[in-house]
N, C-alpha and C. Protein backbone atom coordinates (compact mmCIF):
# COMPACT_ATOMS: atom_id res chain seq x y z
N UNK A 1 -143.71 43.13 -98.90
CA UNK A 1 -142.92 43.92 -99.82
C UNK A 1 -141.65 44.38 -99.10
N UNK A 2 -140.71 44.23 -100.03
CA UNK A 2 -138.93 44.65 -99.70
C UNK A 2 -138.61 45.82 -100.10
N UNK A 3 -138.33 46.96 -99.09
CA UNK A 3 -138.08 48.10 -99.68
C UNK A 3 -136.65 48.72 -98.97
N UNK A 4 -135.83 49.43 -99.59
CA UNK A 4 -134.82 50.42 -99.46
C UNK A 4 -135.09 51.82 -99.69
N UNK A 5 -134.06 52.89 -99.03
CA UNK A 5 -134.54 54.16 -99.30
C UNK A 5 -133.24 54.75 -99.41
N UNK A 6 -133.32 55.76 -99.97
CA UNK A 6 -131.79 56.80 -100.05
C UNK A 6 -132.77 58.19 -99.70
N UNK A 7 -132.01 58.81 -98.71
CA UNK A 7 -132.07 60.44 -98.60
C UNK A 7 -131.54 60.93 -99.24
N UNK A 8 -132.22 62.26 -99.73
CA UNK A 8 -131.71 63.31 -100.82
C UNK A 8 -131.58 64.80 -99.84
N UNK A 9 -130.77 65.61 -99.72
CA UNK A 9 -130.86 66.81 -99.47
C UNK A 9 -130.72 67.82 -100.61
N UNK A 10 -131.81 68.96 -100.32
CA UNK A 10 -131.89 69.80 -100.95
C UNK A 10 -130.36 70.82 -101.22
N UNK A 11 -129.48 70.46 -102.81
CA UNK A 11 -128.63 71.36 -102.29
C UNK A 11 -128.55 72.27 -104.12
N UNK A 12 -127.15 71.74 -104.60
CA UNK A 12 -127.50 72.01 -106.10
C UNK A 12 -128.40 71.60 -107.28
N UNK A 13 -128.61 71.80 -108.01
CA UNK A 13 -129.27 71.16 -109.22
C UNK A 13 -128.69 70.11 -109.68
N UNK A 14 -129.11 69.07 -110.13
CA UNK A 14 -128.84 68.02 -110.70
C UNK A 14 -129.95 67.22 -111.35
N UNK A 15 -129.58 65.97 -111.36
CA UNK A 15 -130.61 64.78 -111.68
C UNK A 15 -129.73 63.60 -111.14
N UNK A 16 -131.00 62.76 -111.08
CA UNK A 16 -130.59 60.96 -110.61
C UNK A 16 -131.04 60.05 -111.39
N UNK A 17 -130.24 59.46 -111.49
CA UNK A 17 -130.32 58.19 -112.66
C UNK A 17 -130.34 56.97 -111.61
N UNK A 18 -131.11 56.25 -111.86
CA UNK A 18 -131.08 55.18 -111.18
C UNK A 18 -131.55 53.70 -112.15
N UNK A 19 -129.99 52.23 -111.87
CA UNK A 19 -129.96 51.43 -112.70
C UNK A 19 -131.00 50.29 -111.52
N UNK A 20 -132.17 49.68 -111.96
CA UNK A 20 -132.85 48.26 -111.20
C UNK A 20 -133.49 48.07 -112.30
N UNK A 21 -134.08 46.88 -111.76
CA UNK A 21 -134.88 46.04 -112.47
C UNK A 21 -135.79 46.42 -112.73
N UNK A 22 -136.50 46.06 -114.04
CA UNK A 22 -138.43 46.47 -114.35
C UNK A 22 -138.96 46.56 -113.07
N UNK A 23 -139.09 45.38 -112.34
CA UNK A 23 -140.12 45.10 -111.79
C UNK A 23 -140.43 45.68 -110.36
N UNK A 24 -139.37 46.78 -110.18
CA UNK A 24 -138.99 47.70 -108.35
C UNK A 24 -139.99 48.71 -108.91
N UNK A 25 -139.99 49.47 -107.99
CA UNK A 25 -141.11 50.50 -107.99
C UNK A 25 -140.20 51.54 -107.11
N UNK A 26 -140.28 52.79 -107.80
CA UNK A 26 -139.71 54.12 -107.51
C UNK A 26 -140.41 54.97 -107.02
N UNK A 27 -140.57 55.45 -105.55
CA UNK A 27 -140.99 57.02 -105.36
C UNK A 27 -140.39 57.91 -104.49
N UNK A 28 -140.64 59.19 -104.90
CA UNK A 28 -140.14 60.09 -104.30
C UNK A 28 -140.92 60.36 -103.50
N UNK A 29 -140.24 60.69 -102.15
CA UNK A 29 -140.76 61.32 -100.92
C UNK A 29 -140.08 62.51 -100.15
N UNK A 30 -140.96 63.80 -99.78
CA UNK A 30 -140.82 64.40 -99.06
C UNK A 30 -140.66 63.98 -97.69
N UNK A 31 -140.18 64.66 -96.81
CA UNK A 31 -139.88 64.26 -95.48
C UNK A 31 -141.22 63.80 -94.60
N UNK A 32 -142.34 64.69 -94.37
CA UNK A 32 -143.59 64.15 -94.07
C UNK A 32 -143.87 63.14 -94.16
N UNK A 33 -143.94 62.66 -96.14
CA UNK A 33 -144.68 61.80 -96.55
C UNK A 33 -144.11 60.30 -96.21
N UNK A 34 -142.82 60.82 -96.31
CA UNK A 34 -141.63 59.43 -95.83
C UNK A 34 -141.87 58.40 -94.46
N UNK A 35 -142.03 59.75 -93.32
CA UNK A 35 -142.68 59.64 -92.49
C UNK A 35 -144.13 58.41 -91.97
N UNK A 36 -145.03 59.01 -93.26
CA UNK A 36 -146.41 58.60 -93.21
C UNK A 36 -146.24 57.37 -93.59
N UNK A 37 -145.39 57.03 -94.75
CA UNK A 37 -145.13 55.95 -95.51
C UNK A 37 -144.54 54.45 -93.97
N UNK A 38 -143.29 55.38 -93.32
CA UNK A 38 -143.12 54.52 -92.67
C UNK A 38 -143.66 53.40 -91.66
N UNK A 39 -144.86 54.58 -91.39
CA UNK A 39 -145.98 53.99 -90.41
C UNK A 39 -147.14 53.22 -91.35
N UNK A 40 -146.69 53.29 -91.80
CA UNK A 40 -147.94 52.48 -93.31
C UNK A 40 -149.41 53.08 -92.80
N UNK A 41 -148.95 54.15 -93.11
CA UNK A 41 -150.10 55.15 -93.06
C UNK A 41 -150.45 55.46 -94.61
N UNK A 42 -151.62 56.53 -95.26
CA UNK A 42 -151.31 57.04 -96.18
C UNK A 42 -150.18 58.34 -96.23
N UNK A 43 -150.05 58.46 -97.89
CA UNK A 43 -148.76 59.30 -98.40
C UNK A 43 -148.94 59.54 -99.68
N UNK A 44 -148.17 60.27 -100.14
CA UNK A 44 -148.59 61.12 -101.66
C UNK A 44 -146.72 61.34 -101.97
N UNK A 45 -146.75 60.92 -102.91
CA UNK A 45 -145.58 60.64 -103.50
C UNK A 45 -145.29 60.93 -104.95
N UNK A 46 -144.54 60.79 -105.59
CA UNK A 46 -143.69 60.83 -107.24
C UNK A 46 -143.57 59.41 -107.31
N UNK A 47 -144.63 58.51 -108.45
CA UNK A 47 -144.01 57.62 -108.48
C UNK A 47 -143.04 57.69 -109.73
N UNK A 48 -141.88 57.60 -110.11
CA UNK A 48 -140.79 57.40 -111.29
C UNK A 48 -140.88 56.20 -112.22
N UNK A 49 -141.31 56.20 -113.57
CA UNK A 49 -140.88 55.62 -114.24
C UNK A 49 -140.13 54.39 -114.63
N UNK A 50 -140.23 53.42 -114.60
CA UNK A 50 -138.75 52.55 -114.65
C UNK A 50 -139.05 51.75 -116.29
N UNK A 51 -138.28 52.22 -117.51
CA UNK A 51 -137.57 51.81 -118.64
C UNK A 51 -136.49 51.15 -119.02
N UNK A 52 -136.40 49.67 -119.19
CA UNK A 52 -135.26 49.51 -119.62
C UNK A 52 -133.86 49.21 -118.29
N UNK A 53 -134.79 49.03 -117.50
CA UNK A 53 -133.64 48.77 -116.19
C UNK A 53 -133.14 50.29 -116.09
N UNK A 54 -133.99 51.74 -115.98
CA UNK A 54 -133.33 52.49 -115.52
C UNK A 54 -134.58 53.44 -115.56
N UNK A 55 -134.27 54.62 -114.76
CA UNK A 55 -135.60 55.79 -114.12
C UNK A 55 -134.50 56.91 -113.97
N UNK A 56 -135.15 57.91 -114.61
CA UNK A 56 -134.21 58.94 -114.26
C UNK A 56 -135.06 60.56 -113.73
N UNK A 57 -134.76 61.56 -112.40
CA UNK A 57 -135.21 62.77 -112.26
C UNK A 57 -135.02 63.50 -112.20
N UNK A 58 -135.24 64.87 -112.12
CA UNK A 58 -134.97 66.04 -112.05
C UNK A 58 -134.75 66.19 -110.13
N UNK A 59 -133.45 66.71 -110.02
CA UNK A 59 -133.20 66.42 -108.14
C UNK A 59 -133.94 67.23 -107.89
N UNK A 60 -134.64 67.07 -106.60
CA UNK A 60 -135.31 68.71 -105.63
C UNK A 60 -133.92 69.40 -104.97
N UNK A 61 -134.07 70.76 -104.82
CA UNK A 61 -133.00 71.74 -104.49
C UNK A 61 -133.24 71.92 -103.35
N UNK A 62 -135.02 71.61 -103.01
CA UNK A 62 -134.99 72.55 -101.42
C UNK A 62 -135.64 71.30 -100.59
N UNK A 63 -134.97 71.19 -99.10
CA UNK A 63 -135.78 70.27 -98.29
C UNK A 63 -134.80 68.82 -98.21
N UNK A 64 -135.56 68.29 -97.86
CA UNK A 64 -134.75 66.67 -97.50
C UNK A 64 -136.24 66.01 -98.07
N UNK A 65 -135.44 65.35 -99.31
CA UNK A 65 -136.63 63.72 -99.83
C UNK A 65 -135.80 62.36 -100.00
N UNK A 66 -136.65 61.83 -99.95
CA UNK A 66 -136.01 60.17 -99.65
C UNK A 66 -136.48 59.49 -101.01
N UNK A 67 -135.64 58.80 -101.93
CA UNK A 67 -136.10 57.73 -102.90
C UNK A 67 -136.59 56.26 -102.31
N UNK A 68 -137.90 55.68 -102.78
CA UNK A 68 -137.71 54.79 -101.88
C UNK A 68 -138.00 53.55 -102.95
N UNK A 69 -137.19 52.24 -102.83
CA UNK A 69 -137.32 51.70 -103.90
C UNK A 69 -137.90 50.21 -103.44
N UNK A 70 -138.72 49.83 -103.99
CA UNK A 70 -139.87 48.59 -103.26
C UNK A 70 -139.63 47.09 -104.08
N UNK A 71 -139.62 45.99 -103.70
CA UNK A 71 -139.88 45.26 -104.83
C UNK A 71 -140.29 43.52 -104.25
N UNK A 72 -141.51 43.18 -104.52
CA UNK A 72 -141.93 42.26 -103.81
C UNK A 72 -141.85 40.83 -104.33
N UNK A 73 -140.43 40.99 -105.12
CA UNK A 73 -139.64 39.36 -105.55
C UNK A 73 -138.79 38.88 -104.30
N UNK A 74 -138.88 37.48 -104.33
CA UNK A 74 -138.03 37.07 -103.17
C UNK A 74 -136.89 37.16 -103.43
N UNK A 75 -135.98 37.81 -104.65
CA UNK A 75 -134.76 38.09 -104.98
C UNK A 75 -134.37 39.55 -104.67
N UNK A 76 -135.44 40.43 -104.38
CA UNK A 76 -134.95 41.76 -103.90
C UNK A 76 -133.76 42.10 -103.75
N UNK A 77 -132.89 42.48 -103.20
CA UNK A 77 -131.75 42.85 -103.39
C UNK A 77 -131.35 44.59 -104.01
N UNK A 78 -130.52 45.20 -102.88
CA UNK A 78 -129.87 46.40 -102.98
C UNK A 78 -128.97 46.10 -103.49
N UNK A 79 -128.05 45.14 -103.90
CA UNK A 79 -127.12 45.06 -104.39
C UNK A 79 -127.62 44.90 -106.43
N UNK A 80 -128.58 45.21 -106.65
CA UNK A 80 -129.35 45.11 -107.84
C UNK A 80 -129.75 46.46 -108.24
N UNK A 81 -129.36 48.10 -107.12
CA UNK A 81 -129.82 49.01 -107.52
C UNK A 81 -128.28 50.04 -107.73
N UNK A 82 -128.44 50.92 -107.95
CA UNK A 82 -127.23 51.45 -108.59
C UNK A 82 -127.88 53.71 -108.92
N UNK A 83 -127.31 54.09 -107.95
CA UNK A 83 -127.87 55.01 -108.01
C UNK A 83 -126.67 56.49 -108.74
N UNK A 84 -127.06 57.33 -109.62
CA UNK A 84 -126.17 57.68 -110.27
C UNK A 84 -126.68 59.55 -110.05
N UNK A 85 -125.32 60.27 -109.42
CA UNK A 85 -125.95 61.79 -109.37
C UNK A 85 -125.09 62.73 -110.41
N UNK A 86 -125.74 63.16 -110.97
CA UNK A 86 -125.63 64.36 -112.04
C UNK A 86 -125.81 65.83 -112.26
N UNK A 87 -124.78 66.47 -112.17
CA UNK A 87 -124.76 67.60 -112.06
C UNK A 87 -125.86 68.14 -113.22
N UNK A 88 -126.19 69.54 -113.01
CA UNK A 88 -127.43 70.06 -114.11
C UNK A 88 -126.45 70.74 -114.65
């Protein structure tokens, strides 16, 4: 599996819209869990939704979390994700 990640810091309110394909897989991670994830350990996560080529959340305000976006086609590609921030 092919995965990318974006860090989030905890600052104002907002939301994230994010444009990929059906078939990626979205979760949110706390800093720990990001961590755990990296070591392919277990982890406890947000997994997000994906409709329509798009997933959208409510931002966290406090802390540092990482989106991490997975997708185990041999076409993977970051240039296929499109991440969008929105003020609340």
């Amino acid at each position: 599996m092919t995965a990318i990640h974006h860090k989030i810091r905890g600052s104002y309110p907002g939301f994230i819209g994010i444009e990929l394909p059906d078939e990626y897989q979205v979760v949110l991670l706390d800093e720990d869990n990001f961590n755990a994830y990296r070591r392919n350990e277990k982890y406890n996560g947000l997994s997000i939704a994906i409709k329509d080529q798009y997933c959208h959340f409510e931002k966290p305000i406090e802390g540092s979390w990482h989106v991490v976006i997975e997708g185990s086609s041999c076409d993977f590609s970051a240039k296929k994700v499109h991440i969008i921030y929105k003020a609340a």
